[in-house]
PDB file of N, CA and C in Angstrom:
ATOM      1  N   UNK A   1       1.102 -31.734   6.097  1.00  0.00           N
ATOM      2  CA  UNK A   1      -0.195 -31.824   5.440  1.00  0.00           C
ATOM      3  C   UNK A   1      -1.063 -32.814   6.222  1.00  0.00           C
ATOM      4  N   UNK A   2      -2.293 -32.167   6.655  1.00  0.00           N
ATOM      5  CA  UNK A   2      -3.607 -33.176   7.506  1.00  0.00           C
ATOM      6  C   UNK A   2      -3.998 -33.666   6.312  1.00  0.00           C
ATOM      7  N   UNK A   3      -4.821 -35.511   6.626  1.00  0.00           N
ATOM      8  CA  UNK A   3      -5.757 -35.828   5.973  1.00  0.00           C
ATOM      9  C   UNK A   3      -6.581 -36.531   6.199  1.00  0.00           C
ATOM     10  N   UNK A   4      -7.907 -36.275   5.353  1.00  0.00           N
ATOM     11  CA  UNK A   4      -9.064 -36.719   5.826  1.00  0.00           C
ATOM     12  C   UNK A   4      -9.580 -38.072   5.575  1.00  0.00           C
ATOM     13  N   UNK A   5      -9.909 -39.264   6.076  1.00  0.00           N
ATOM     14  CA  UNK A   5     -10.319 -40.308   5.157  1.00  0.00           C
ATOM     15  C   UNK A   5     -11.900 -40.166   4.602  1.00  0.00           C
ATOM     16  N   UNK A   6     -11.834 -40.874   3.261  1.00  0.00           N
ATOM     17  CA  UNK A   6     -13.004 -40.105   2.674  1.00  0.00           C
ATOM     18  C   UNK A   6     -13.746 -41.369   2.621  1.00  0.00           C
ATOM     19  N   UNK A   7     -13.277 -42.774   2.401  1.00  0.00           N
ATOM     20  CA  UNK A   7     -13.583 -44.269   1.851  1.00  0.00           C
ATOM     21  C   UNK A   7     -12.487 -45.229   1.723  1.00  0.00           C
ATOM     22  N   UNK A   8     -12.785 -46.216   1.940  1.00  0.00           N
ATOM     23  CA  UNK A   8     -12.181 -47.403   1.629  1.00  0.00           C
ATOM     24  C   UNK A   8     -11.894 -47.647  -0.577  1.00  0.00           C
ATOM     25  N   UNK A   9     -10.649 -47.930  -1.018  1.00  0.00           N
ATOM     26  CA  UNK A   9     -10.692 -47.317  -1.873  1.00  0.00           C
ATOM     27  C   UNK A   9     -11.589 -48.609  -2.945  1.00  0.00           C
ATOM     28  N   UNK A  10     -11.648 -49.904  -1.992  1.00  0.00           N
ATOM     29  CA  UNK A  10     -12.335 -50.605  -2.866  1.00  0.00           C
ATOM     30  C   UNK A  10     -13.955 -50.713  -2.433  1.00  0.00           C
ATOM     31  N   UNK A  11     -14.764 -49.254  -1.596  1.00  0.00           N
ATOM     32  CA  UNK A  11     -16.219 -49.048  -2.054  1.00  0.00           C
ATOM     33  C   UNK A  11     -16.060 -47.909  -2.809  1.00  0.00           C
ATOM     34  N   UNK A  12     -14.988 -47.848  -3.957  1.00  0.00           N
ATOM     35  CA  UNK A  12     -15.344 -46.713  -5.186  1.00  0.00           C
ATOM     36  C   UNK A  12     -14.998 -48.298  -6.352  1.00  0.00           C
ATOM     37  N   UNK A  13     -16.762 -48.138  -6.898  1.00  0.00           N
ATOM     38  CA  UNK A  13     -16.463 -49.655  -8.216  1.00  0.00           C
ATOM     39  C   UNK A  13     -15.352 -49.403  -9.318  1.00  0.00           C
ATOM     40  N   UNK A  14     -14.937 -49.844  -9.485  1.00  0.00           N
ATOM     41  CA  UNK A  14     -13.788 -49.887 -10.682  1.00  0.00           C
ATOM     42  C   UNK A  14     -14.190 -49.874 -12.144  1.00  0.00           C
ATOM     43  N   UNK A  15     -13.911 -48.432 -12.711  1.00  0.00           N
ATOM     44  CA  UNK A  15     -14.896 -47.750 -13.746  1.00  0.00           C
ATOM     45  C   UNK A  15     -16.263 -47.483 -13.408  1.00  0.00           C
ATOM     46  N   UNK A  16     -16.127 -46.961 -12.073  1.00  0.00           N
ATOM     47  CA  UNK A  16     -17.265 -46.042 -11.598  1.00  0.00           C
ATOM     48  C   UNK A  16     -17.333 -45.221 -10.708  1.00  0.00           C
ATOM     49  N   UNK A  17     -18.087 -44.622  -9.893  1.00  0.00           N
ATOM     50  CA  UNK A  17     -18.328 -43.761  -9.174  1.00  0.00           C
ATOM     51  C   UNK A  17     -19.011 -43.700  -7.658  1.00  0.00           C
ATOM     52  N   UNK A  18     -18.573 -43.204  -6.933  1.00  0.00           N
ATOM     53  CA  UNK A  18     -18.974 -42.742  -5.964  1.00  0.00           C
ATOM     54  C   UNK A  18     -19.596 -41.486  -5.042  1.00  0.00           C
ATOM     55  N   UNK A  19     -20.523 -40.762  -4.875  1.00  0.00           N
ATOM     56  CA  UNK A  19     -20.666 -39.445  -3.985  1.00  0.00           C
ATOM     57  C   UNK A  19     -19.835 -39.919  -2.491  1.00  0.00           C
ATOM     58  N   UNK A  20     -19.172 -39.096  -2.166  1.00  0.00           N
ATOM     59  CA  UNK A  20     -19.029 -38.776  -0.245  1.00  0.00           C
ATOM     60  C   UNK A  20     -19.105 -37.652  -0.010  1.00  0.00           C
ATOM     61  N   UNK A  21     -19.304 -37.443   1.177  1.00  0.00           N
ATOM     62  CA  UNK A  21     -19.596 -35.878   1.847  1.00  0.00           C
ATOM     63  C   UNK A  21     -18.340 -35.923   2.354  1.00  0.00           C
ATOM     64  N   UNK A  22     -17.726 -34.617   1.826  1.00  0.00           N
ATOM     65  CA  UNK A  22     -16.340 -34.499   2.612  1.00  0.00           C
ATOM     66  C   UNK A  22     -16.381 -32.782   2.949  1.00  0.00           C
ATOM     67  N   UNK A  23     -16.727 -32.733   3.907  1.00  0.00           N
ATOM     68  CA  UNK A  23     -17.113 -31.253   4.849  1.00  0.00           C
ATOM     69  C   UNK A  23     -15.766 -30.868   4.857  1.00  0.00           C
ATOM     70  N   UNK A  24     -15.090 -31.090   4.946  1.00  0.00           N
ATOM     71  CA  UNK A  24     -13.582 -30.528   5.026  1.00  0.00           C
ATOM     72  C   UNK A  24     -13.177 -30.045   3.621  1.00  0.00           C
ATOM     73  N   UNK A  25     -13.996 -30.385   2.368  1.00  0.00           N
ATOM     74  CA  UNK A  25     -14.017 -30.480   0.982  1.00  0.00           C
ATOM     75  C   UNK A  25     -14.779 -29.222   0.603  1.00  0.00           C
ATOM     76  N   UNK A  26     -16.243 -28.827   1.578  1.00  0.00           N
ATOM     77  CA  UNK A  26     -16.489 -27.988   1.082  1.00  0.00           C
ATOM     78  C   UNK A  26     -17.499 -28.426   0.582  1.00  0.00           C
ATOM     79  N   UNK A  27     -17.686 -29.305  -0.283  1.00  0.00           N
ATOM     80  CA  UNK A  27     -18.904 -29.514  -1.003  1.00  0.00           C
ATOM     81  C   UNK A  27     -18.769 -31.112  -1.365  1.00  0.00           C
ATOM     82  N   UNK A  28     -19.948 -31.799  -1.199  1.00  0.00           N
ATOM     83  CA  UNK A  28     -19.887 -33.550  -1.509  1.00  0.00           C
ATOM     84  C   UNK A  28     -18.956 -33.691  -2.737  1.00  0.00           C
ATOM     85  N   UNK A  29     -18.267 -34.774  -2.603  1.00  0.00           N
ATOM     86  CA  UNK A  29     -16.965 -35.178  -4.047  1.00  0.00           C
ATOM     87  C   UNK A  29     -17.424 -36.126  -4.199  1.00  0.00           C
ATOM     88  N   UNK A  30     -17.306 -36.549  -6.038  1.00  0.00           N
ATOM     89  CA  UNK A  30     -17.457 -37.858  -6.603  1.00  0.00           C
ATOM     90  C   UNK A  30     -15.688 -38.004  -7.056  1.00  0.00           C
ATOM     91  N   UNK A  31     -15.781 -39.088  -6.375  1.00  0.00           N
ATOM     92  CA  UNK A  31     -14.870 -40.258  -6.568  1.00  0.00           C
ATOM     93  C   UNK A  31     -15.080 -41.569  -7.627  1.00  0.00           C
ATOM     94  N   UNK A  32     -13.986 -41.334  -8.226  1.00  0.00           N
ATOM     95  CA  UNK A  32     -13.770 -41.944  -9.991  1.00  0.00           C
ATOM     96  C   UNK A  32     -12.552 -42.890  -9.931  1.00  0.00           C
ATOM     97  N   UNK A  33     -12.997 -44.146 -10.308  1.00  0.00           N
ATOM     98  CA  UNK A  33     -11.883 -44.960 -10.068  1.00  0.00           C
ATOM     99  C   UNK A  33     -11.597 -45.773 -11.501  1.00  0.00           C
ATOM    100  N   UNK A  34     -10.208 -46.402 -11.635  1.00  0.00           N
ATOM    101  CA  UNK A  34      -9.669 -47.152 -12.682  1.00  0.00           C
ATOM    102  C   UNK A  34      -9.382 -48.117 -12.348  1.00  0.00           C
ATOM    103  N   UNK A  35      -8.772 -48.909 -12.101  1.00  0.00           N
ATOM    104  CA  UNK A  35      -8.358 -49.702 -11.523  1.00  0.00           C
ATOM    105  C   UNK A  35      -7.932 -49.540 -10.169  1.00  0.00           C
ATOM    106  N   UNK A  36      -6.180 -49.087  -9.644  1.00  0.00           N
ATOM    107  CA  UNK A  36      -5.646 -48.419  -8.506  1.00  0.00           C
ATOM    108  C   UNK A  36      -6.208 -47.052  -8.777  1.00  0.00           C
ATOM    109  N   UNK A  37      -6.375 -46.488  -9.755  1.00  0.00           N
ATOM    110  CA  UNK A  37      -6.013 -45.057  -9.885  1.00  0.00           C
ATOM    111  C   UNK A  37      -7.950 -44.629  -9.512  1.00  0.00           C
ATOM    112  N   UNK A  38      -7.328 -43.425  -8.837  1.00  0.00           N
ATOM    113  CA  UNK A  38      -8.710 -42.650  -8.345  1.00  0.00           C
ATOM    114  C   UNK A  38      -8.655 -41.367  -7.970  1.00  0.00           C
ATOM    115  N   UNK A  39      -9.454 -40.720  -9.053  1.00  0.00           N
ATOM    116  CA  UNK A  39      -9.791 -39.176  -8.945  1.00  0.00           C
ATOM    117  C   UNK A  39     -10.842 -38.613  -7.963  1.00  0.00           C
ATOM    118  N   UNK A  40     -10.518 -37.357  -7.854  1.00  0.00           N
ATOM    119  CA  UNK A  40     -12.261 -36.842  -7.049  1.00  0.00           C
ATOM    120  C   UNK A  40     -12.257 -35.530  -7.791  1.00  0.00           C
ATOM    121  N   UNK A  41     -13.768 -34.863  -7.798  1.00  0.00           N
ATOM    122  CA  UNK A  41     -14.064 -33.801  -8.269  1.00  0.00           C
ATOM    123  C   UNK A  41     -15.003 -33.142  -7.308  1.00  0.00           C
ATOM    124  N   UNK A  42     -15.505 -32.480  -7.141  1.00  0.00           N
ATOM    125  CA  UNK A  42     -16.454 -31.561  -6.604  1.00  0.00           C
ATOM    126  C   UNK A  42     -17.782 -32.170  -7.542  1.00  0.00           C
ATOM    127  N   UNK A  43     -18.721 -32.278  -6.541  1.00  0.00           N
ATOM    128  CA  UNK A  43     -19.952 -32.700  -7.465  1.00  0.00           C
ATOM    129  C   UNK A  43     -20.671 -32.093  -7.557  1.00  0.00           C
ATOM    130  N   UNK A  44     -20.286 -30.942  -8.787  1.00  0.00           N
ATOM    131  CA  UNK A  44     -20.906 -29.996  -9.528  1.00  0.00           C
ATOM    132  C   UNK A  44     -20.394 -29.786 -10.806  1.00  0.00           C
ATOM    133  N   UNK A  45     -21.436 -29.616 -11.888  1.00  0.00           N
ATOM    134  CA  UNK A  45     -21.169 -29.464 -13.110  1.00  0.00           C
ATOM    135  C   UNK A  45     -21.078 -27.980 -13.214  1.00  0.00           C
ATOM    136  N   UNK A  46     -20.041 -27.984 -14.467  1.00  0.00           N
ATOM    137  CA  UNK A  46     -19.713 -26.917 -14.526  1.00  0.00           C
ATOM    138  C   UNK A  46     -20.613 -25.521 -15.286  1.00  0.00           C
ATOM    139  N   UNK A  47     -21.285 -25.964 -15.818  1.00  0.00           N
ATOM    140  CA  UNK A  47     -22.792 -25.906 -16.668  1.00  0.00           C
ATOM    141  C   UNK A  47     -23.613 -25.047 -15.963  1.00  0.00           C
ATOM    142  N   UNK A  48     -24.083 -25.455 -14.722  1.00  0.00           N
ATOM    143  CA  UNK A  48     -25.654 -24.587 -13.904  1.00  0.00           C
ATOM    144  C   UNK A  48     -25.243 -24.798 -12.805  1.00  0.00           C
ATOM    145  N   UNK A  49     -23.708 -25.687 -12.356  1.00  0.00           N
ATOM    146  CA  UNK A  49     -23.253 -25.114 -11.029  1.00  0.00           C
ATOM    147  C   UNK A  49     -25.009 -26.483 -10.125  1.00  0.00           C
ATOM    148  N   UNK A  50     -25.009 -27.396 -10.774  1.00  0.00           N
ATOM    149  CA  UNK A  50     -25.849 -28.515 -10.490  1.00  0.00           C
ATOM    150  C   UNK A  50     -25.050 -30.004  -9.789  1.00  0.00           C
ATOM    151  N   UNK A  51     -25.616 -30.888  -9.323  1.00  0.00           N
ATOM    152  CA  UNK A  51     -24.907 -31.856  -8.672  1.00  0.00           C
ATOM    153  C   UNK A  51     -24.682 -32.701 -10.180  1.00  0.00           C
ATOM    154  N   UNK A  52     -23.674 -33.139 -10.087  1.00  0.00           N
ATOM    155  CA  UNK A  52     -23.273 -34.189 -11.165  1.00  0.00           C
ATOM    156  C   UNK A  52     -24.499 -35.706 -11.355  1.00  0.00           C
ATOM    157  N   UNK A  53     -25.181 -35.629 -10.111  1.00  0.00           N
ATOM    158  CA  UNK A  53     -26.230 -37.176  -9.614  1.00  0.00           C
ATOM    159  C   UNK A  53     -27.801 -36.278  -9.792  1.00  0.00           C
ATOM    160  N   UNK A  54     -28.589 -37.262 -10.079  1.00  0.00           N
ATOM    161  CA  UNK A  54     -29.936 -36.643 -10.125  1.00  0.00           C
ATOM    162  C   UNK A  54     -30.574 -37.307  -8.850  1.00  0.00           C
ATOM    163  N   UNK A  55     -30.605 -38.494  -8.879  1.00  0.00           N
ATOM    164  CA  UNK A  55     -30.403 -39.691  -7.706  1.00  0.00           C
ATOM    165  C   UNK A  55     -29.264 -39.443  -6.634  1.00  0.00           C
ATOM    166  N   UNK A  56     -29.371 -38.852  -5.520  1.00  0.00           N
ATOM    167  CA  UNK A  56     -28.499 -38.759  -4.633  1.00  0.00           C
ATOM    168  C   UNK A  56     -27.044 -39.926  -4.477  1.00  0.00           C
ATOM    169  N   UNK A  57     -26.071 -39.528  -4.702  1.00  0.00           N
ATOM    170  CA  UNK A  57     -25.274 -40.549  -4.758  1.00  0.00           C
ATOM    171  C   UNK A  57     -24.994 -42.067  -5.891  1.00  0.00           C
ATOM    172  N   UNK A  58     -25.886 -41.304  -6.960  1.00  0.00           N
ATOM    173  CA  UNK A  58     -26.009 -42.389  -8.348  1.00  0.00           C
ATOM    174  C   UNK A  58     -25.303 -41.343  -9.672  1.00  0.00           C
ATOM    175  N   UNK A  59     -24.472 -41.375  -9.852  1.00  0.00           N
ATOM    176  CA  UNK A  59     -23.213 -41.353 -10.492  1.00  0.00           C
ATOM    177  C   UNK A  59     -23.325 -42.144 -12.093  1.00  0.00           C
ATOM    178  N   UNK A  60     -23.604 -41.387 -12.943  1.00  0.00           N
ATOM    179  CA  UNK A  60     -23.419 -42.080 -13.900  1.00  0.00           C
ATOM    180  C   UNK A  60     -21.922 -42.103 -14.796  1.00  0.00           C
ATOM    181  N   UNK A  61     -21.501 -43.651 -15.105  1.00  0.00           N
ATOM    182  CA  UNK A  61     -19.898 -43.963 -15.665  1.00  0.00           C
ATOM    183  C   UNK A  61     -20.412 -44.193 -17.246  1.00  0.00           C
ATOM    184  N   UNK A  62     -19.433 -44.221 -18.017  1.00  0.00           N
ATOM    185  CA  UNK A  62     -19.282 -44.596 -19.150  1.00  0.00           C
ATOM    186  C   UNK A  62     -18.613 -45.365 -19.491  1.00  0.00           C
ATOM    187  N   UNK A  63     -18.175 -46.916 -19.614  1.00  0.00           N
ATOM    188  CA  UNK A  63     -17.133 -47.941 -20.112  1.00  0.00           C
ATOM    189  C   UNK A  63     -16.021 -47.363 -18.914  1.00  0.00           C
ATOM    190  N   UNK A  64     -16.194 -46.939 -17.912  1.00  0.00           N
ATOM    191  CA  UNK A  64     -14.888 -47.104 -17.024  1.00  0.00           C
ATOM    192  C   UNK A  64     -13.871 -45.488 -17.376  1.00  0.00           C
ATOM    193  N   UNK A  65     -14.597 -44.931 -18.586  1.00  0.00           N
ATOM    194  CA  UNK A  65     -13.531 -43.805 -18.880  1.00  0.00           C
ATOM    195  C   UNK A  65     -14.232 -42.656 -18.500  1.00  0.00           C
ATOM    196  N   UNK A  66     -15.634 -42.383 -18.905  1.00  0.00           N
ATOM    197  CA  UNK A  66     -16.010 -40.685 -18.445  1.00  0.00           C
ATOM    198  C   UNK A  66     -17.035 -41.725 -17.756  1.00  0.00           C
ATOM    199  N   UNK A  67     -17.558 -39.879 -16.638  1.00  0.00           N
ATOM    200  CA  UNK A  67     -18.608 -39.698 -15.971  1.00  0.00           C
ATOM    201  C   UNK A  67     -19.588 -39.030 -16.998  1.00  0.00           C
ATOM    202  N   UNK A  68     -20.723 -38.669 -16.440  1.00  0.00           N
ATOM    203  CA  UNK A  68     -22.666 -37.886 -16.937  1.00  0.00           C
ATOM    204  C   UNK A  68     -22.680 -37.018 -16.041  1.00  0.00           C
ATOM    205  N   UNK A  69     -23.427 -35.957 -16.172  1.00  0.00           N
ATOM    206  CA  UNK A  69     -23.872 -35.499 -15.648  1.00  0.00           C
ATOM    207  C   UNK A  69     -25.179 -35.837 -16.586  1.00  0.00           C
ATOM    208  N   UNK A  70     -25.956 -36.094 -14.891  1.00  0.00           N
ATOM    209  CA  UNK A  70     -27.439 -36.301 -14.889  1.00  0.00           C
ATOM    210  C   UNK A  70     -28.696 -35.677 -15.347  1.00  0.00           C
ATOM    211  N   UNK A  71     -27.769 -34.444 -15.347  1.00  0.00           N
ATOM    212  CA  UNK A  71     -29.077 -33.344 -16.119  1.00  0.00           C
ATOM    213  C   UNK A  71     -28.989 -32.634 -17.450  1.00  0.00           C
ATOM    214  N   UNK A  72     -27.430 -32.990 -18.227  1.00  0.00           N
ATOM    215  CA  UNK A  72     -27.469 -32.268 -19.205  1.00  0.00           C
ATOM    216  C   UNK A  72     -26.480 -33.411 -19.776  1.00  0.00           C
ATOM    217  N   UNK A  73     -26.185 -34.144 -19.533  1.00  0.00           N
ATOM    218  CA  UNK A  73     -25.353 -35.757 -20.542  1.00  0.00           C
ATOM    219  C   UNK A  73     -24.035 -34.541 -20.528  1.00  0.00           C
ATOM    220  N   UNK A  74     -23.495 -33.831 -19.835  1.00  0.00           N
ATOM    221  CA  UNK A  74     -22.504 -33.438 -20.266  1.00  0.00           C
ATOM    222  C   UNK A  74     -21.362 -35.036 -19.749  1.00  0.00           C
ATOM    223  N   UNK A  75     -20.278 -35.161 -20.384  1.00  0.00           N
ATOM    224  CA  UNK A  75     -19.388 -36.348 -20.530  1.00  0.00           C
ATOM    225  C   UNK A  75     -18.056 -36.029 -19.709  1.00  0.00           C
ATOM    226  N   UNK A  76     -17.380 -36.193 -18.723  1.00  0.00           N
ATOM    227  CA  UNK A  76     -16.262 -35.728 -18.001  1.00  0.00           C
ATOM    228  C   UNK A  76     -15.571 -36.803 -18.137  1.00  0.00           C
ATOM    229  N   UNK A  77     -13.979 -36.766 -18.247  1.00  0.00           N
ATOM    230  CA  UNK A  77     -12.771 -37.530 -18.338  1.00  0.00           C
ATOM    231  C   UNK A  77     -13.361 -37.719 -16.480  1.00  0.00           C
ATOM    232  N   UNK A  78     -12.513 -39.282 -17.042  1.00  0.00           N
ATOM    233  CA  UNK A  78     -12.076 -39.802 -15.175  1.00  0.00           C
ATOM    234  C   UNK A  78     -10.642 -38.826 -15.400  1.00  0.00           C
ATOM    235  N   UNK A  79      -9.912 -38.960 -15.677  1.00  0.00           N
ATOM    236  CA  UNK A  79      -8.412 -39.051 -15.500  1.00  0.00           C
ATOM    237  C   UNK A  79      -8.484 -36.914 -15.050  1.00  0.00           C
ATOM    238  N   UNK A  80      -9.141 -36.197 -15.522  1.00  0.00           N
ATOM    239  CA  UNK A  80      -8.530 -34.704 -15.442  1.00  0.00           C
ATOM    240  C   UNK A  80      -9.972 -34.060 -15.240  1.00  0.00           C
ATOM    241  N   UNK A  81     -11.098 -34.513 -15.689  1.00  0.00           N
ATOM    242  CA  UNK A  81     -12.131 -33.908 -15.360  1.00  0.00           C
ATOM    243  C   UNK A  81     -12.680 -32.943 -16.718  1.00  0.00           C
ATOM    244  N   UNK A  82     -11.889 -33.107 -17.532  1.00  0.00           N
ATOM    245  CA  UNK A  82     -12.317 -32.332 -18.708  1.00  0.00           C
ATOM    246  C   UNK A  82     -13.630 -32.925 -19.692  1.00  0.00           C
ATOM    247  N   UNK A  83     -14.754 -31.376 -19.615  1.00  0.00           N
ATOM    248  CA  UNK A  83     -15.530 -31.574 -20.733  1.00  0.00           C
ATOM    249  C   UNK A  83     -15.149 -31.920 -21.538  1.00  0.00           C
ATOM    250  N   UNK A  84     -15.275 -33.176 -22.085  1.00  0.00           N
ATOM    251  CA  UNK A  84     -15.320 -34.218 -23.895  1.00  0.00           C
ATOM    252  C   UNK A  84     -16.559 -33.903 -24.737  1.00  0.00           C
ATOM    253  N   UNK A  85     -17.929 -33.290 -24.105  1.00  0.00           N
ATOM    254  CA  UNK A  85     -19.236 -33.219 -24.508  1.00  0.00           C
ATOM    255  C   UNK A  85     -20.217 -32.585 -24.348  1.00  0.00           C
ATOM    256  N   UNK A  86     -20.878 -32.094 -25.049  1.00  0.00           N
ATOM    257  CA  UNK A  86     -22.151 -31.587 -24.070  1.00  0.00           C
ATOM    258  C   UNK A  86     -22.049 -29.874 -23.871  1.00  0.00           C
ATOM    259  N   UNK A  87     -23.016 -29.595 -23.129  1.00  0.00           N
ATOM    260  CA  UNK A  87     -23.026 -28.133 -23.034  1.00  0.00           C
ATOM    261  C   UNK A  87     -22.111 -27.537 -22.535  1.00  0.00           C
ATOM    262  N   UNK A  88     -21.084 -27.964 -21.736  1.00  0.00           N
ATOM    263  CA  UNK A  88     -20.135 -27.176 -20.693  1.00  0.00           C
ATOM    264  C   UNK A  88     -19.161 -27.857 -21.696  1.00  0.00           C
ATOM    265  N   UNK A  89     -18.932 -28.457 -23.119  1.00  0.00           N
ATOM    266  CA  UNK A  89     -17.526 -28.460 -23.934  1.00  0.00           C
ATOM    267  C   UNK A  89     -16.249 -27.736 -23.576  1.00  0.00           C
ATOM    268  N   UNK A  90     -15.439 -28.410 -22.932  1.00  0.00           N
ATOM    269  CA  UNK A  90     -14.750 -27.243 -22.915  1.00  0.00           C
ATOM    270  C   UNK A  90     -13.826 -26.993 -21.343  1.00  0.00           C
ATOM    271  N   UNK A  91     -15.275 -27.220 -20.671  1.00  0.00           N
ATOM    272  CA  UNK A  91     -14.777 -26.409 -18.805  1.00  0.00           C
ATOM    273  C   UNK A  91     -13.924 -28.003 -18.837  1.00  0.00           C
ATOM    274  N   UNK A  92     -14.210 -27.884 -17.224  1.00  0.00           N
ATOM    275  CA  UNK A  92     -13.295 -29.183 -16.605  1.00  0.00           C
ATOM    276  C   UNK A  92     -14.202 -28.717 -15.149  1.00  0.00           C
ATOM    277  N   UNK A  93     -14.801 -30.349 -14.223  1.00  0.00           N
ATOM    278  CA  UNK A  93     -14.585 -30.506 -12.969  1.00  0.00           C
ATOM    279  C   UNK A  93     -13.837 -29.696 -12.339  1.00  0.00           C
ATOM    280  N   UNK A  94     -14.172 -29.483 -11.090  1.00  0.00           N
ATOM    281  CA  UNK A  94     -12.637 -28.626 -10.261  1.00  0.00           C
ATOM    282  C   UNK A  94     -12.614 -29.805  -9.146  1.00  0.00           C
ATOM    283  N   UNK A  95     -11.495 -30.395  -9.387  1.00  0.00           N
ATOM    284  CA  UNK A  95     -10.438 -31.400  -8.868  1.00  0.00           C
ATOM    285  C   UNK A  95     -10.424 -30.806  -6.851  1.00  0.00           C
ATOM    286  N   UNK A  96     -10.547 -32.275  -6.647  1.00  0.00           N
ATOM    287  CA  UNK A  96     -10.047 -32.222  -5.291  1.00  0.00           C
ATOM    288  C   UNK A  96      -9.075 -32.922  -4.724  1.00  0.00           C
ATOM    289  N   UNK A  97      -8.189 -32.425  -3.879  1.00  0.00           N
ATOM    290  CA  UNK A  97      -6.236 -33.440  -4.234  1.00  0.00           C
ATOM    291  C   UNK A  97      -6.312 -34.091  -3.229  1.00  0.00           C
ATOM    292  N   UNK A  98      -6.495 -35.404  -3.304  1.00  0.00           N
ATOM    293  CA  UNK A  98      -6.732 -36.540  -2.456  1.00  0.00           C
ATOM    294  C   UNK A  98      -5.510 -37.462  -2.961  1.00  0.00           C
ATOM    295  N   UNK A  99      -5.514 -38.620  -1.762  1.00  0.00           N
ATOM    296  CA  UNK A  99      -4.715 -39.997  -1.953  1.00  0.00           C
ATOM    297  C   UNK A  99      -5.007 -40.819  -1.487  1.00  0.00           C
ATOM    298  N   UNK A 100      -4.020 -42.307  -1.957  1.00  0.00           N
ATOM    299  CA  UNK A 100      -4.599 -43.342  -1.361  1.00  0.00           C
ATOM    300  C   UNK A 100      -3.796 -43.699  -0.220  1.00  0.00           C
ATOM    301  N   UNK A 101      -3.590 -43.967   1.282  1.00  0.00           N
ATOM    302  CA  UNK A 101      -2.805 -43.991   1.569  1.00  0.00           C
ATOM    303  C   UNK A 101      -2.593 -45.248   1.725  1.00  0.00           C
ATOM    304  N   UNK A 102      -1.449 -45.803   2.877  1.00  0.00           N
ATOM    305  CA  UNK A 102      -0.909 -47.564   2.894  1.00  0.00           C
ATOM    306  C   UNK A 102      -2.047 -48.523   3.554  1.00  0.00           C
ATOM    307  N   UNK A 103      -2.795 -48.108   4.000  1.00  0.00           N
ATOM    308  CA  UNK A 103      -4.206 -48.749   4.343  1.00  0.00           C
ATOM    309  C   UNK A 103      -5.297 -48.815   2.976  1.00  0.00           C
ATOM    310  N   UNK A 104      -4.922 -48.593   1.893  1.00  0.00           N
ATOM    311  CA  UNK A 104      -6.101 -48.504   0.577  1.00  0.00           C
ATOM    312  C   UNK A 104      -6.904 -47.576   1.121  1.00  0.00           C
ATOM    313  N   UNK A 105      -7.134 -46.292   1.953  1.00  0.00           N
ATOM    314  CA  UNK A 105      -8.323 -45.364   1.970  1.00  0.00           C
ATOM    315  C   UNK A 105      -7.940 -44.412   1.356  1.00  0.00           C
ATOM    316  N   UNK A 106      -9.107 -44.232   0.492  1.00  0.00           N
ATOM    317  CA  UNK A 106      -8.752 -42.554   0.070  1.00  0.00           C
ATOM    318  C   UNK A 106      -9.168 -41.614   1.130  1.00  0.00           C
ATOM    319  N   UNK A 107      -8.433 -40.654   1.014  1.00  0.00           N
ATOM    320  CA  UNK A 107      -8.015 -39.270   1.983  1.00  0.00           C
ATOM    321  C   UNK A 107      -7.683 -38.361   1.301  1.00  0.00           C
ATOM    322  N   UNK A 108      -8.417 -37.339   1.924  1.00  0.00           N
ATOM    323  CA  UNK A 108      -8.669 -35.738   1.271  1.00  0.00           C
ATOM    324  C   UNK A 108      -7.422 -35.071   1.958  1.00  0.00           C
ATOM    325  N   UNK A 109      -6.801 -34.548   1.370  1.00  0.00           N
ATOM    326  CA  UNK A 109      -5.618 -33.772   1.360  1.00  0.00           C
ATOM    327  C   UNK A 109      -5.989 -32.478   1.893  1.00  0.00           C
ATOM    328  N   UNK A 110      -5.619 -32.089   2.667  1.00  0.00           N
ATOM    329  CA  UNK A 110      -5.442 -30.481   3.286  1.00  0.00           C
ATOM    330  C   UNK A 110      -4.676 -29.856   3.500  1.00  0.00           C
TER     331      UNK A 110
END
């Protein structure tokens, strides 16, 4: 398995968010962090198929647990990506399978 480095895992804020362009991804990923733990999704809602940011790369968090989408308050789990809210109730993010490796960068899995 190749992988890509996407970021350093401490410029994703802790209970927040990040955009990167990961061309190897396909489409820009927001990166969701907890403490160690850090998800990525495709940054598109599942809703109108819209960027999750209205503000290029401004990511809205909630207390460290869900993401926004910017154009319709829909509410996404950090941890799985699942609608909790909002118009897309229901869908889920589509997940991109990344890690952290022994250097702290996250890297896109291929």
């Amino acid at each position: 398995m190749s992988t890509t480095p996407l970021c350093a895992l401490a410029d994703v804020p802790d209970g927040g968010a990040r955009v990167v362009d990961a061309t190897a991804a396909g489409v820009p990923v927001v990166l969701v962090r907890r403490g160690e733990q850090v998800w990525a999704y495709a940054n598109r809602c599942p809703h109108f198929s819209v960027p999750l940011d209205f503000e290029p790369g401004d990511v809205l968090c909630y207390r460290g647990q869900v993401l926004m989408c910017a154009h319709h308050s829909a509410l996404f789990r950090f941890e799985d990506g699942h609608c909790i809210e909002g118009p897309c109730a229901g869908a889920s993010l589509d997940a991109v399978e990344i890690a952290v490796d022994d250097d702290a960068w996250v890297v896109l899995n291929r």
